[in-house]
PDB file of N, CA and C in Angstrom:
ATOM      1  N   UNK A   1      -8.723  -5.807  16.377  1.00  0.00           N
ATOM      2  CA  UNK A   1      -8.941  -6.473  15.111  1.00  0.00           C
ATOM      3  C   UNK A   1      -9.491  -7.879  15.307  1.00  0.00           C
ATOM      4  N   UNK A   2     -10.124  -8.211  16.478  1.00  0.00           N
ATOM      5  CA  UNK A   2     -10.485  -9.520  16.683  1.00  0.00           C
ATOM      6  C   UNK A   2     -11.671  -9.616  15.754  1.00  0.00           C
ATOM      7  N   UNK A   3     -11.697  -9.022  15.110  1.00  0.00           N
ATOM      8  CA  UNK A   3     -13.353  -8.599  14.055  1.00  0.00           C
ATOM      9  C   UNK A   3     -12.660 -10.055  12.799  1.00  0.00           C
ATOM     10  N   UNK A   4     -11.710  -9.857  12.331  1.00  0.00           N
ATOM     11  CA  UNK A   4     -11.064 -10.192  11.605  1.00  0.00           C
ATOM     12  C   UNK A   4     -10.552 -11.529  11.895  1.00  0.00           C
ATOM     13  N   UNK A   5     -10.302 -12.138  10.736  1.00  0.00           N
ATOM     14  CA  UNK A   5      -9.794 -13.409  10.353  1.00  0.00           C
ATOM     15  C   UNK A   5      -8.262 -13.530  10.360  1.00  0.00           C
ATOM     16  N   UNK A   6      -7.236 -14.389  10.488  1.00  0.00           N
ATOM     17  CA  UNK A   6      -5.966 -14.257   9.998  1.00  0.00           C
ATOM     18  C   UNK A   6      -5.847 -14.491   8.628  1.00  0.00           C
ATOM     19  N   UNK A   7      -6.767 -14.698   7.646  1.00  0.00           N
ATOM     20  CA  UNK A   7      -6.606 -14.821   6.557  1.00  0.00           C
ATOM     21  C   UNK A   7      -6.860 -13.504   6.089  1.00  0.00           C
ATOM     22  N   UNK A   8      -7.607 -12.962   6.494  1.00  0.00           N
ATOM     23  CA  UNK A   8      -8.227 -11.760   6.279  1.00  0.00           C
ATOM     24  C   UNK A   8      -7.043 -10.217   6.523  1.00  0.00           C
ATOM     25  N   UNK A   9      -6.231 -10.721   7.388  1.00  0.00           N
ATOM     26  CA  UNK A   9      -5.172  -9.624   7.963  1.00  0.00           C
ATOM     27  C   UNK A   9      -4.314 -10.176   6.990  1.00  0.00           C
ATOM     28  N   UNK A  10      -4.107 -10.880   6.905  1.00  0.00           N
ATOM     29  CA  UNK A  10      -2.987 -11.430   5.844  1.00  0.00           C
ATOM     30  C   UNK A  10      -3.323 -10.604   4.815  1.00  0.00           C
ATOM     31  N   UNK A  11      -4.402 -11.010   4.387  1.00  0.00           N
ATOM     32  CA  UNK A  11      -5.169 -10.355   2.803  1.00  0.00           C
ATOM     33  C   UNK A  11      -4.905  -8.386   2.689  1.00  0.00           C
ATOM     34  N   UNK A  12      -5.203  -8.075   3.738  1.00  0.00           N
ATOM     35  CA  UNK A  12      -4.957  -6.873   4.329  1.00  0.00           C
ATOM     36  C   UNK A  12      -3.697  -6.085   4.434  1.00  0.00           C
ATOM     37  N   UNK A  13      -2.872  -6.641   4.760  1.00  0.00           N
ATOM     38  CA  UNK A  13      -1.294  -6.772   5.048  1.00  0.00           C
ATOM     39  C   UNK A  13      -0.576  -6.555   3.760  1.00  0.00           C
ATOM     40  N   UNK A  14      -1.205  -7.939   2.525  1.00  0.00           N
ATOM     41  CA  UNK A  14      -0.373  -8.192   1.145  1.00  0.00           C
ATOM     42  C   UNK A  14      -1.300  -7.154   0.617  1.00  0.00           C
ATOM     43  N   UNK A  15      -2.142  -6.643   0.601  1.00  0.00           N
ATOM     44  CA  UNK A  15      -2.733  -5.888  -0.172  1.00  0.00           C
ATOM     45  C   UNK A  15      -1.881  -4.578  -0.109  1.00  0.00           C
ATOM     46  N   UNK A  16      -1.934  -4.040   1.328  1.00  0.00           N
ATOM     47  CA  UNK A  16      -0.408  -2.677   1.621  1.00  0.00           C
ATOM     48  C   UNK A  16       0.035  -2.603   0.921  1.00  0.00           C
ATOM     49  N   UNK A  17       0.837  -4.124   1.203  1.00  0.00           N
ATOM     50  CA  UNK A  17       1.925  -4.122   0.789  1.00  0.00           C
ATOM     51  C   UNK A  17       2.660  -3.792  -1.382  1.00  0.00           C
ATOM     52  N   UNK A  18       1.654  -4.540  -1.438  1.00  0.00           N
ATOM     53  CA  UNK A  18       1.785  -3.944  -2.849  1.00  0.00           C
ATOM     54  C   UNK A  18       1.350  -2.699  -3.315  1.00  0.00           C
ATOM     55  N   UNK A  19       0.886  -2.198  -2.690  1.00  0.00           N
ATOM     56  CA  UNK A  19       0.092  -0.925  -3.147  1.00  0.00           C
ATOM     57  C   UNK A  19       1.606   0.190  -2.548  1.00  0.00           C
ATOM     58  N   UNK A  20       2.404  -0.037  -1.602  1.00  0.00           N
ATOM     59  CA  UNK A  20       3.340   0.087  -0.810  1.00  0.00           C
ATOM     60  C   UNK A  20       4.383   0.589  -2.305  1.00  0.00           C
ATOM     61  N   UNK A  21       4.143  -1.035  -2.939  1.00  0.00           N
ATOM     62  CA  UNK A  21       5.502  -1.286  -3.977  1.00  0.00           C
ATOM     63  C   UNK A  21       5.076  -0.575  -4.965  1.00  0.00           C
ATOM     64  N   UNK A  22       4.044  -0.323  -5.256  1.00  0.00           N
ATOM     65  CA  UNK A  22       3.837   0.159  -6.750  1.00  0.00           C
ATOM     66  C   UNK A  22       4.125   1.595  -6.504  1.00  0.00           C
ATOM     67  N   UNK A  23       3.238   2.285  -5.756  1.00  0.00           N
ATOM     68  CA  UNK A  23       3.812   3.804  -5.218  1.00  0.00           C
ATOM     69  C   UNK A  23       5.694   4.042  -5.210  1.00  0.00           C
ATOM     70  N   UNK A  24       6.475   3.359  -4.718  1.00  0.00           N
ATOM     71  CA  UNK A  24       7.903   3.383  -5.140  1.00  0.00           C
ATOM     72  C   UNK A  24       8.300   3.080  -6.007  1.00  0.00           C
ATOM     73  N   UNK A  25       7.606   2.168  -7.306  1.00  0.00           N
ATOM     74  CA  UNK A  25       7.741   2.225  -8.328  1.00  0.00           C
ATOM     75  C   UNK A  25       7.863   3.900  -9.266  1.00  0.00           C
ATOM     76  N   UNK A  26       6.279   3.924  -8.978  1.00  0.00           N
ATOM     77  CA  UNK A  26       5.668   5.414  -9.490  1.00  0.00           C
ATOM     78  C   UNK A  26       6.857   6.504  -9.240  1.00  0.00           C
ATOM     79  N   UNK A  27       7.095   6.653  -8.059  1.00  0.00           N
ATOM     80  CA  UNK A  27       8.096   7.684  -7.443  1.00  0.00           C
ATOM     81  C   UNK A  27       9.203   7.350  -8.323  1.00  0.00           C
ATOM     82  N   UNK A  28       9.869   6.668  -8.589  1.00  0.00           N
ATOM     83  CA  UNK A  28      11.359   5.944  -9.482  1.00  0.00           C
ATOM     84  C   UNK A  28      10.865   6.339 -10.986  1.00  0.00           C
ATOM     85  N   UNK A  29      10.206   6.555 -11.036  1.00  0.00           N
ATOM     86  CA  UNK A  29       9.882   6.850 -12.627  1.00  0.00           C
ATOM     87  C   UNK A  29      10.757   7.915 -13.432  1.00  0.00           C
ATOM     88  N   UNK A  30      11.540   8.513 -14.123  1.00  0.00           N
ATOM     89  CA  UNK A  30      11.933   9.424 -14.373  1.00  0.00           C
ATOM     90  C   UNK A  30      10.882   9.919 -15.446  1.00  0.00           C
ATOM     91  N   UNK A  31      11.396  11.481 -15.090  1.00  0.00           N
ATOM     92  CA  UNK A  31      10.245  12.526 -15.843  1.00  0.00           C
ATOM     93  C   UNK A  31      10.034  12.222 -17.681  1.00  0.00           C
ATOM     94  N   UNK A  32      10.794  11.706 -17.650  1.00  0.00           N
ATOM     95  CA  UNK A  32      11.042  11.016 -19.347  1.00  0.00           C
ATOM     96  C   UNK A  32      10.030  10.144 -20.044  1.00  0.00           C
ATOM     97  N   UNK A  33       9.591   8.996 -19.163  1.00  0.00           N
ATOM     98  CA  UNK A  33       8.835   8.036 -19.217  1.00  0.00           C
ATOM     99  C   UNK A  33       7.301   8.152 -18.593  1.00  0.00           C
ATOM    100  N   UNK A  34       6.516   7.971 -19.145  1.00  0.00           N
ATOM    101  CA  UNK A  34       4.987   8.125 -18.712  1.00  0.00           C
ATOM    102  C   UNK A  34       4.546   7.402 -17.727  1.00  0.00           C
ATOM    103  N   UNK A  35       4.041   8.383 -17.060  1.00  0.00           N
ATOM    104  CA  UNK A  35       3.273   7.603 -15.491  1.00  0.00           C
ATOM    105  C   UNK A  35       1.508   7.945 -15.168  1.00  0.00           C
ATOM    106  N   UNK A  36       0.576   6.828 -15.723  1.00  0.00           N
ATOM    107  CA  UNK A  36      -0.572   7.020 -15.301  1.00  0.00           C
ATOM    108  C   UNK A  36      -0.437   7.741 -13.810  1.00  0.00           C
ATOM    109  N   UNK A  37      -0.458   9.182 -13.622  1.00  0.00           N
ATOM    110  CA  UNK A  37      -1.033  10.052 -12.906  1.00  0.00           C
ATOM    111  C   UNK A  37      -2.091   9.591 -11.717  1.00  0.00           C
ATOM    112  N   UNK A  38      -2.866   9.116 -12.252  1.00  0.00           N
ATOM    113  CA  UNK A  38      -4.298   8.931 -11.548  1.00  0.00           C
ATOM    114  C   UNK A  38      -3.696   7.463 -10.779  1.00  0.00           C
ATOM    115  N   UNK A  39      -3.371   6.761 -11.720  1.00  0.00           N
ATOM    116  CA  UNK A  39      -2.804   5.002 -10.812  1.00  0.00           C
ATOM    117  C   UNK A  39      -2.098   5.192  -9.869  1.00  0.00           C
ATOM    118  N   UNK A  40      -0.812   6.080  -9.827  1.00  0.00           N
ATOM    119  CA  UNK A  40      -0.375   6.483  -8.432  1.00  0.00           C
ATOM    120  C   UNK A  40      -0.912   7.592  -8.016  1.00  0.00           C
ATOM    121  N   UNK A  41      -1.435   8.254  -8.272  1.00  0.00           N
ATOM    122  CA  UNK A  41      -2.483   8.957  -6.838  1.00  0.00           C
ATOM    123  C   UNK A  41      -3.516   8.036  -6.317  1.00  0.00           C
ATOM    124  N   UNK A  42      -4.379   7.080  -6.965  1.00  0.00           N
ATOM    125  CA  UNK A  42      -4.686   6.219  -6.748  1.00  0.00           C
ATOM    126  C   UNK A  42      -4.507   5.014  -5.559  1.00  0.00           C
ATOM    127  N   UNK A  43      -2.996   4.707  -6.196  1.00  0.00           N
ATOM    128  CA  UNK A  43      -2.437   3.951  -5.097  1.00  0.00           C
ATOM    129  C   UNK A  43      -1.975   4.587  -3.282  1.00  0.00           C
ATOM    130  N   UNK A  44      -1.643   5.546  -3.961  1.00  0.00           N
ATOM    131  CA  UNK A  44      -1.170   6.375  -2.885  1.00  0.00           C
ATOM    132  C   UNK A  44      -2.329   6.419  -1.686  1.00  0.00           C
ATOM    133  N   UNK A  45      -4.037   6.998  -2.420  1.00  0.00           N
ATOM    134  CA  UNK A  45      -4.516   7.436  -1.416  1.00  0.00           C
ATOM    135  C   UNK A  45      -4.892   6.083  -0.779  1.00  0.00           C
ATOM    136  N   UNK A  46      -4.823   4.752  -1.524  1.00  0.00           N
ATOM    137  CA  UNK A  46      -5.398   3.594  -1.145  1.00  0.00           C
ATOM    138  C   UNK A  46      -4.256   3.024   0.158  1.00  0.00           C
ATOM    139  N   UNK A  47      -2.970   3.533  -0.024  1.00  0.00           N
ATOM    140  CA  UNK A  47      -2.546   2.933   1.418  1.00  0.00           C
ATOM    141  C   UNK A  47      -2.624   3.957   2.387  1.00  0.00           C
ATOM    142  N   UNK A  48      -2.990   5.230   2.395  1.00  0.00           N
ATOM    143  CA  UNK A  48      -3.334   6.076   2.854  1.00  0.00           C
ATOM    144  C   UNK A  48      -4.895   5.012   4.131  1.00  0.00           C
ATOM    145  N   UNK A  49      -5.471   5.615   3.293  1.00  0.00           N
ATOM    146  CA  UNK A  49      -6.596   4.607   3.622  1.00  0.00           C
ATOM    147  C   UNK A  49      -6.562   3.488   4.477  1.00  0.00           C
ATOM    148  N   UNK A  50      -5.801   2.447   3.915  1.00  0.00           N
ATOM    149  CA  UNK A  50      -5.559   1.491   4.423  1.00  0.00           C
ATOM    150  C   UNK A  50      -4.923   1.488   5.643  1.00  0.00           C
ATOM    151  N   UNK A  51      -4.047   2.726   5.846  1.00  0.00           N
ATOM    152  CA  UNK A  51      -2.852   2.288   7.065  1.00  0.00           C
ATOM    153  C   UNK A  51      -3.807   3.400   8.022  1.00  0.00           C
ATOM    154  N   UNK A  52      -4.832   4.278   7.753  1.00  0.00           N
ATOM    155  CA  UNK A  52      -5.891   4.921   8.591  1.00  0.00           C
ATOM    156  C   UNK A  52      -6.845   3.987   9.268  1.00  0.00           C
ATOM    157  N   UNK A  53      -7.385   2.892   8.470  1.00  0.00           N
ATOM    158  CA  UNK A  53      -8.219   1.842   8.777  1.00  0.00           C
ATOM    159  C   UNK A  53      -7.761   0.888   9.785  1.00  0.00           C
ATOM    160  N   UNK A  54      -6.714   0.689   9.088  1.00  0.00           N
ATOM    161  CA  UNK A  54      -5.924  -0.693   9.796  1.00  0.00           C
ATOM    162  C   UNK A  54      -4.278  -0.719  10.404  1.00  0.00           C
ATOM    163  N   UNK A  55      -4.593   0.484  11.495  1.00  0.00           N
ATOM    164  CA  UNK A  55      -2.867   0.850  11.901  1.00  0.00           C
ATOM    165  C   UNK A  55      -1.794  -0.072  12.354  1.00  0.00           C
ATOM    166  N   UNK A  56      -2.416  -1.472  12.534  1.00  0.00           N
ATOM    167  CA  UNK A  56      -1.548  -2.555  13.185  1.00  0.00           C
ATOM    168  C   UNK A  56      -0.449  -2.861  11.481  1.00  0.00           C
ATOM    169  N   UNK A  57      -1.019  -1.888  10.387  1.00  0.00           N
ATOM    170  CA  UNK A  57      -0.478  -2.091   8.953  1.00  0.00           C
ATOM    171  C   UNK A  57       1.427  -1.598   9.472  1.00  0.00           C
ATOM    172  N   UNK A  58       1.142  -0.595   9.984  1.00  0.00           N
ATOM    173  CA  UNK A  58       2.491   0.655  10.413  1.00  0.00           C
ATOM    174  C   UNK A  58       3.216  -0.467  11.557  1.00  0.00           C
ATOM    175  N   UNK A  59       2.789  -1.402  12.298  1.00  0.00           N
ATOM    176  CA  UNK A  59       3.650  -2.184  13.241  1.00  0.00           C
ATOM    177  C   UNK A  59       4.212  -3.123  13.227  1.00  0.00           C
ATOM    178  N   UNK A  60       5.486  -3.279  13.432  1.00  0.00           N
ATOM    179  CA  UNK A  60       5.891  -4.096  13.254  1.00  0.00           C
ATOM    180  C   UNK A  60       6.744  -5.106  11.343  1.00  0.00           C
ATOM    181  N   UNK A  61       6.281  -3.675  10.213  1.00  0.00           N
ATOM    182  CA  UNK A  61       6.492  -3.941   9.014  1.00  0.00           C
ATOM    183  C   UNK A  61       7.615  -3.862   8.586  1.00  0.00           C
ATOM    184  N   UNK A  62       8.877  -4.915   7.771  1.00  0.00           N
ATOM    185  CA  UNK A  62      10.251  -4.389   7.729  1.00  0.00           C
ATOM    186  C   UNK A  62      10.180  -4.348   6.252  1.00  0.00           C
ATOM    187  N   UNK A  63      10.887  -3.484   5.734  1.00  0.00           N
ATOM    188  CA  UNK A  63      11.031  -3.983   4.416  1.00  0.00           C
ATOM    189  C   UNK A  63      12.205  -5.615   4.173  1.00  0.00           C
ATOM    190  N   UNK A  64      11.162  -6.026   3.115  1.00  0.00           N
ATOM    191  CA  UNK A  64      12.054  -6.910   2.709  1.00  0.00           C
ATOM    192  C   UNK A  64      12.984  -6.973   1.505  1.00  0.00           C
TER     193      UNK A  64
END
């Protein structure tokens, strides 16, 4: 990743990371309450993506 900036991994990192949170959001949803469909598949395939692109995403990550 020396391609990259530390601002840039950062940017990279917080981006996961929320995409991380919203997907466990989505999942917590009960069947009762409406869930744009497409926004979490959406999100889903985007950290998909992301943690394919950029695997240093999977190292070292704790939840906080």
């Amino acid at each position: 990743m020396s391609d990259l900036t530390s601002e840039q991994v950062d940017a990279i990192t917080h981006a996961w990371l929320d995409l991380c949170a919203s997907q466990e959001v989505f999942e917590g949803f009960s069947h009762e309450r409406f869930v744009d469909s497409e926004l979490s598949a959406a999100c889903k395939d985007s950290v998909k993506e992301l943690e394919e692109a950029f695997p240093f995403l999977m190292v070292g990550v704790e939840d906080e």
